[in-house]
C-alpha atoms as a PDB file:
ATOM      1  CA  UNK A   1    -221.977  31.729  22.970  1.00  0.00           C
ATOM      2  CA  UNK A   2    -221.163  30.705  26.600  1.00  0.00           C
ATOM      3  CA  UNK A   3    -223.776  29.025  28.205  1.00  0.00           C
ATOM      4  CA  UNK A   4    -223.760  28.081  31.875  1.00  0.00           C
ATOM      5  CA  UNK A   5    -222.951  24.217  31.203  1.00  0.00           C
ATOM      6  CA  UNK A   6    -220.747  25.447  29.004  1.00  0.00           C
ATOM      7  CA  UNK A   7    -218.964  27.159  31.437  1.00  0.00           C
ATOM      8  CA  UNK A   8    -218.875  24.756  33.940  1.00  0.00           C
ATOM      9  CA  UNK A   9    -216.998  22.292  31.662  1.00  0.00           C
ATOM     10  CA  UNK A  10    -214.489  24.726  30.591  1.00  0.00           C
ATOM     11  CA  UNK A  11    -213.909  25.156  34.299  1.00  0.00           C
ATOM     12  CA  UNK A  12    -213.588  21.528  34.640  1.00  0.00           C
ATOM     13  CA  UNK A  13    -211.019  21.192  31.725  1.00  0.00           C
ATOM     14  CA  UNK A  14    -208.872  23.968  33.329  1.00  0.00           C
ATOM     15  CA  UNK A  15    -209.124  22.408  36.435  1.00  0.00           C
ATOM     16  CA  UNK A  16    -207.612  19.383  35.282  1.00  0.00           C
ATOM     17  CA  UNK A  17    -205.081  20.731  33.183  1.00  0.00           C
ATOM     18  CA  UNK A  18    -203.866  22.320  36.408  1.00  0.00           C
ATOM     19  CA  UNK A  19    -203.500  19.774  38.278  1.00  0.00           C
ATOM     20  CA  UNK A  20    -201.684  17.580  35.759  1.00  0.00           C
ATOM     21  CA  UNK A  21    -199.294  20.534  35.438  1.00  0.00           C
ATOM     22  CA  UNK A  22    -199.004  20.525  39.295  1.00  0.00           C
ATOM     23  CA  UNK A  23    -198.941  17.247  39.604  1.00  0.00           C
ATOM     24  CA  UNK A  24    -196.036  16.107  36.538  1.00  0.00           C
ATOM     25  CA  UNK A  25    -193.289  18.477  37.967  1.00  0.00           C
ATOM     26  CA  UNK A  26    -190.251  18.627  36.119  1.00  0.00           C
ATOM     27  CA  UNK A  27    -190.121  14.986  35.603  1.00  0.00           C
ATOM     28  CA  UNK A  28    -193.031  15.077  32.786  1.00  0.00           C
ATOM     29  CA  UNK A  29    -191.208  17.541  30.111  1.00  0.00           C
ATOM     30  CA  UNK A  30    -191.466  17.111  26.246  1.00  0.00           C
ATOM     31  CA  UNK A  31    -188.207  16.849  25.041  1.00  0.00           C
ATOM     32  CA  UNK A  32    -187.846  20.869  23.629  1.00  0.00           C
ATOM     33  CA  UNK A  33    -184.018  21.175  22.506  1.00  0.00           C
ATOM     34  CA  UNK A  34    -182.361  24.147  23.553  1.00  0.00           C
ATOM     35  CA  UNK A  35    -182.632  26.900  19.756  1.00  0.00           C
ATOM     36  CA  UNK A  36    -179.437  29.091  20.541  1.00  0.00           C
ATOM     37  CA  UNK A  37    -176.355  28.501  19.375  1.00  0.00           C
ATOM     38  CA  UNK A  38    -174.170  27.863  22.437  1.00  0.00           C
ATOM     39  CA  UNK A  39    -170.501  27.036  22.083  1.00  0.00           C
ATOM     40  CA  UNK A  40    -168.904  24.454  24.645  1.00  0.00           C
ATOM     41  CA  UNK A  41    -166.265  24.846  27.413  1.00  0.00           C
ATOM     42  CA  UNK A  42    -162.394  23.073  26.254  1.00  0.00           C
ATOM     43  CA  UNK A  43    -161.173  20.057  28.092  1.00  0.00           C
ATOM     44  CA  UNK A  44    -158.114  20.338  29.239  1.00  0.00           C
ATOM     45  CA  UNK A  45    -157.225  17.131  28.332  1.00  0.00           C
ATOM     46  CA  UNK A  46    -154.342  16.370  31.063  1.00  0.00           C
ATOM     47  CA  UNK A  47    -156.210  17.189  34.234  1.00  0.00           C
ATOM     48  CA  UNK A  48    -159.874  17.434  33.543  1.00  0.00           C
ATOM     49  CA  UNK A  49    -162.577  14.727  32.729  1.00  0.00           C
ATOM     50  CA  UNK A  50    -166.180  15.612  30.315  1.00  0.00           C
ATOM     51  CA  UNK A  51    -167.264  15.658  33.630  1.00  0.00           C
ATOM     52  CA  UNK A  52    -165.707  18.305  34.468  1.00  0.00           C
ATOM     53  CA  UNK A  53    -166.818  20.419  31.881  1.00  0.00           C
ATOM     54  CA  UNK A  54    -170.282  19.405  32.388  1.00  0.00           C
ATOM     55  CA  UNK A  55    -170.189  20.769  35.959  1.00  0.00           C
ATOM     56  CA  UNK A  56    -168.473  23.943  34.415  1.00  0.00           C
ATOM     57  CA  UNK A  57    -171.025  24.375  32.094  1.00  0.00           C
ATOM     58  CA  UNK A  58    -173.820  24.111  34.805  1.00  0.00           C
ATOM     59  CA  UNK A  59    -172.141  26.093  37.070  1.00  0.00           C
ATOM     60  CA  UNK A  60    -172.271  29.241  34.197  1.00  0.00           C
ATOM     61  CA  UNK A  61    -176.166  28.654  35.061  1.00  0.00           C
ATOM     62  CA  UNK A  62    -175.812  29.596  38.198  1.00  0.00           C
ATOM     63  CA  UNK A  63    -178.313  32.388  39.582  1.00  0.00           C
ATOM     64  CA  UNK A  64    -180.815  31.632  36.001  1.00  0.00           C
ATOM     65  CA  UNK A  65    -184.529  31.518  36.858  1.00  0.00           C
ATOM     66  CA  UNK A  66    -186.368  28.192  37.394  1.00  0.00           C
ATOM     67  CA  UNK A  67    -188.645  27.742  34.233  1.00  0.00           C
ATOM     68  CA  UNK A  68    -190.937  24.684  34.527  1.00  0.00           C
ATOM     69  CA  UNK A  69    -189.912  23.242  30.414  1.00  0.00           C
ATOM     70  CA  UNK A  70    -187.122  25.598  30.371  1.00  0.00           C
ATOM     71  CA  UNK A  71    -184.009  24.548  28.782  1.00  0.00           C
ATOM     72  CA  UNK A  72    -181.887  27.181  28.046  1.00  0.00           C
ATOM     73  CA  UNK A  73    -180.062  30.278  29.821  1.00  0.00           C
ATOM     74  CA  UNK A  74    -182.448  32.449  28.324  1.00  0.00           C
ATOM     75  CA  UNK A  75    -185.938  31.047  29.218  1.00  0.00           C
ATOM     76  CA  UNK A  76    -184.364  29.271  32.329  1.00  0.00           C
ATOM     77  CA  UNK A  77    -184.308  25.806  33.553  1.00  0.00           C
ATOM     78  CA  UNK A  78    -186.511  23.048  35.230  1.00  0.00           C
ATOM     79  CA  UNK A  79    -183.887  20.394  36.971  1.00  0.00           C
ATOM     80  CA  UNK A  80    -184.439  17.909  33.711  1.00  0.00           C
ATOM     81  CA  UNK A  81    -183.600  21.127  31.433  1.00  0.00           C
ATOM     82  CA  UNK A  82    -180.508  21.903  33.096  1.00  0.00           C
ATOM     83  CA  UNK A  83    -178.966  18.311  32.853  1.00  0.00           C
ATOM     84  CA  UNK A  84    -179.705  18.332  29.116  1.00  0.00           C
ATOM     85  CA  UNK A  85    -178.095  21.300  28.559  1.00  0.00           C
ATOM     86  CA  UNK A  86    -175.239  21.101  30.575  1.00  0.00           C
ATOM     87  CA  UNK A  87    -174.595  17.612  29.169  1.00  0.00           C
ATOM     88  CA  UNK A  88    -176.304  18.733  25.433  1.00  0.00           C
ATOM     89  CA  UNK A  89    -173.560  21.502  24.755  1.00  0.00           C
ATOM     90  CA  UNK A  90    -170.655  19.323  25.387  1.00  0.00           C
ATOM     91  CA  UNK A  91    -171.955  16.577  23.102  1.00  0.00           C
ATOM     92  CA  UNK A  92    -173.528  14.508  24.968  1.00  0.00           C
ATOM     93  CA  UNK A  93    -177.256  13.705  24.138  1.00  0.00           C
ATOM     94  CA  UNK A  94    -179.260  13.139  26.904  1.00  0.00           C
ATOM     95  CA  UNK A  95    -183.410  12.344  27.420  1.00  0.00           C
ATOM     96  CA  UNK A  96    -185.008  15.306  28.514  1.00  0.00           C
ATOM     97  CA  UNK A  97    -187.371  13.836  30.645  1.00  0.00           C
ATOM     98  CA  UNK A  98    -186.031  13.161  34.477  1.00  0.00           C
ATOM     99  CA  UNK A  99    -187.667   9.492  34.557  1.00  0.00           C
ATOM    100  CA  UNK A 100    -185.624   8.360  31.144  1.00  0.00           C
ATOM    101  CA  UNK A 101    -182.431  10.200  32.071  1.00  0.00           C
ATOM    102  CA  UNK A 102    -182.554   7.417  35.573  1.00  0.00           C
ATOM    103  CA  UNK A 103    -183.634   4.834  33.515  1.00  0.00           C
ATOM    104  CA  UNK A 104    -180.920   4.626  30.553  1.00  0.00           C
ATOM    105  CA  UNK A 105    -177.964   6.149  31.648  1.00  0.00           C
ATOM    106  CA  UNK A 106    -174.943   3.545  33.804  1.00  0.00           C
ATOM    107  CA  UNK A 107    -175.330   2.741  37.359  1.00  0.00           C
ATOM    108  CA  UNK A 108    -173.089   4.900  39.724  1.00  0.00           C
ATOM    109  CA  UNK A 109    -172.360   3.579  42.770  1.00  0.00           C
ATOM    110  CA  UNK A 110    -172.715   6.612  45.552  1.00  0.00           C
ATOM    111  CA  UNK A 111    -169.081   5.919  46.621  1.00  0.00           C
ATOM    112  CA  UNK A 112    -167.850   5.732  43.109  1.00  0.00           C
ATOM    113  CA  UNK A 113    -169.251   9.779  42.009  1.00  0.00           C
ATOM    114  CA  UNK A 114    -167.455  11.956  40.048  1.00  0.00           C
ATOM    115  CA  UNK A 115    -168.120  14.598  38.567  1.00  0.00           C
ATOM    116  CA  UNK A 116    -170.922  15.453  35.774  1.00  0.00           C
ATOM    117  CA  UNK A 117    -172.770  12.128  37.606  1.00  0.00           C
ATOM    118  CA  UNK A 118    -176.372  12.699  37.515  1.00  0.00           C
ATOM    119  CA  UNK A 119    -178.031  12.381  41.095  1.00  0.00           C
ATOM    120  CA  UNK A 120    -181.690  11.538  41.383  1.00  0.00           C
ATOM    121  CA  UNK A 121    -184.421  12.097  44.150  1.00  0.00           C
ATOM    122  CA  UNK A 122    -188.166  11.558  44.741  1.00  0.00           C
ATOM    123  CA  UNK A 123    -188.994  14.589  45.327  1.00  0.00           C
ATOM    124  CA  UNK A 124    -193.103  14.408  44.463  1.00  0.00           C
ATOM    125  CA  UNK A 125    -194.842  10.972  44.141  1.00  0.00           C
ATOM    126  CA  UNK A 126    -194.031   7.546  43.952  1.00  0.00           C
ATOM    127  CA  UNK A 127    -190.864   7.273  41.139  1.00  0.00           C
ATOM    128  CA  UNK A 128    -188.018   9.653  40.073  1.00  0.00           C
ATOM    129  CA  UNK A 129    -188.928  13.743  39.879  1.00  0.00           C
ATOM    130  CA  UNK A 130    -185.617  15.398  40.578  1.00  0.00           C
ATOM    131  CA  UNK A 131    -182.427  15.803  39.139  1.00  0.00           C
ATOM    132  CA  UNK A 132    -178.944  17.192  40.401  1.00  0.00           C
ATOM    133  CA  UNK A 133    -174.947  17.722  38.638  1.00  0.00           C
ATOM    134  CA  UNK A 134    -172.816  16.096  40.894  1.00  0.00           C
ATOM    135  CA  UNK A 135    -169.849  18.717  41.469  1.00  0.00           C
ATOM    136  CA  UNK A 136    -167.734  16.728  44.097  1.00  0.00           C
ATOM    137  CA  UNK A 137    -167.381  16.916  48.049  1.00  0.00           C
ATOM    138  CA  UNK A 138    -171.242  15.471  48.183  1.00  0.00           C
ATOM    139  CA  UNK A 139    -171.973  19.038  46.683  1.00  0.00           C
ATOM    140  CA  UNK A 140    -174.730  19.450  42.967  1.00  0.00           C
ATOM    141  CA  UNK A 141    -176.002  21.891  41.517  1.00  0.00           C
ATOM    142  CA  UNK A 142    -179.911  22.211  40.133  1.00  0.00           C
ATOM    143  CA  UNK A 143    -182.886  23.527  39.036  1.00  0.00           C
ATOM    144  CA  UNK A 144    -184.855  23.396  42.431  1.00  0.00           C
ATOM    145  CA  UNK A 145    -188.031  24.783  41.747  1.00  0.00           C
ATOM    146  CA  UNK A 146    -190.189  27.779  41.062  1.00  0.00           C
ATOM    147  CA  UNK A 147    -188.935  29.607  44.060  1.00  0.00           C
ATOM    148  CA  UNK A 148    -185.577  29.177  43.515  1.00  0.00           C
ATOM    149  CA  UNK A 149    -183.004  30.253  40.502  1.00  0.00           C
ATOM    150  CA  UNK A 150    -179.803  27.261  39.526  1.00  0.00           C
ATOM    151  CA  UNK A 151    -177.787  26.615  42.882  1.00  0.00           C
ATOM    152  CA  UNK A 152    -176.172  24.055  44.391  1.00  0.00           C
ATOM    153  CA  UNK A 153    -176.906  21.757  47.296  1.00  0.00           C
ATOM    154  CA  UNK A 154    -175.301  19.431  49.867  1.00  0.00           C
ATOM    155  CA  UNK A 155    -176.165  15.909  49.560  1.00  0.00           C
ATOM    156  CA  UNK A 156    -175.849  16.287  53.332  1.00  0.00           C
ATOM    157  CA  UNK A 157    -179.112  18.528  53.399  1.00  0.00           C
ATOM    158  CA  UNK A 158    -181.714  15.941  55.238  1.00  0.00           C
ATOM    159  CA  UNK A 159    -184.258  17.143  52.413  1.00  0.00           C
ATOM    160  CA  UNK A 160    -181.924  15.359  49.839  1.00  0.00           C
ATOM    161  CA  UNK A 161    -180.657  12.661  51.710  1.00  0.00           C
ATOM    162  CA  UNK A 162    -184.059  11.015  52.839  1.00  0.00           C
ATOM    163  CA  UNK A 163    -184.732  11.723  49.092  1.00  0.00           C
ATOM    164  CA  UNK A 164    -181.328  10.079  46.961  1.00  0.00           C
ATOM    165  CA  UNK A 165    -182.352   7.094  44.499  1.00  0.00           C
ATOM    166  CA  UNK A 166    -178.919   6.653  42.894  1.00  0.00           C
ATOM    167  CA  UNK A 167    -176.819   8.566  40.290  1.00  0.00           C
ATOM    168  CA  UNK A 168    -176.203   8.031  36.495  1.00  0.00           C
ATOM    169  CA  UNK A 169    -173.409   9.258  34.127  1.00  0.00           C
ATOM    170  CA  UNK A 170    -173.350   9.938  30.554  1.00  0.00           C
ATOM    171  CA  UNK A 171    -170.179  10.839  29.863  1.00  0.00           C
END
């Protein structure tokens, strides 16, 4: 039975659980593989790079829900999610969680993009919370948040710009 301390430290717990959720963002995401079978995009193998495809396949994303731990087209993506999947269903494994996928994939110069390059912000707190698909033309697309389905963005956008902490490919 529910007592009135009880209460209050139920309220507590939920409280904090919040706040960790509010607080993590997409950057904080258990690594849940996409469960449908998905079939990849075809390189053309004379004019387009893996890259290439990877952008392809994100940009087939385009309009699908935010989902904080989403991964898929069907429960929708947080920015981490869509990265993984896009890079996932072309062969490429990825970490799912935005920190690791900065920390272990190569060094891209900015001037040196192309691409399928991952581009990464601070976007809440101190480190790494936001990932973007490099397209070209200082254009990415990505998961921006609850408010917002897949789309792209300029890296002109002074949001993004005061934000940029480097890119990363995979591929």
């Amino acid at each position: 039975m529910l007592n009135y301390r009880n209460i209050q430290i139920l309220k507590k717990i939920v409280l904090f659980y919040l706040a960790l959720f509010l607080v993590t963002a997409c950057s904080t995401v258990p690594i849940n593989p996409p469960m449908t079978t998905i079939t990849s995009p075809q390189v053309n193998k004379t004019t387009e790079t893996l890259g290439d495809v990877i952008v392809q396949s994100a940009q087939l994303q385009m309009g699908v829900p935010y989902k904080f731990g989403g991964n898929s087209p069907g429960e929708g993506f947080d920015c981490s999610g869509l990265a993984l999947y896009s890079h996932l269903i072309n062969g490429i494994f990825i970490p799912r969680r935005t920190v690791e996928q900065f920390e272990q994939g190569k060094h891209i110069n900015r001037a040196e993009l192309n691409s399928g390059d991952l581009l990464f912000f601070r976007t809440l707190g101190p480190s790494v919370s936001h990932v973007g698909i490099y397209i070209g033309n200082d254009i990415f697309i990505h998961a921006p948040n609850s408010r917002k389905n897949v789309q792209t963005e300029t890296l002109d956008n002074p949001y993004y710009k005061k934000r940029y902490l480097g890119a990363r490919r995979y591929w």
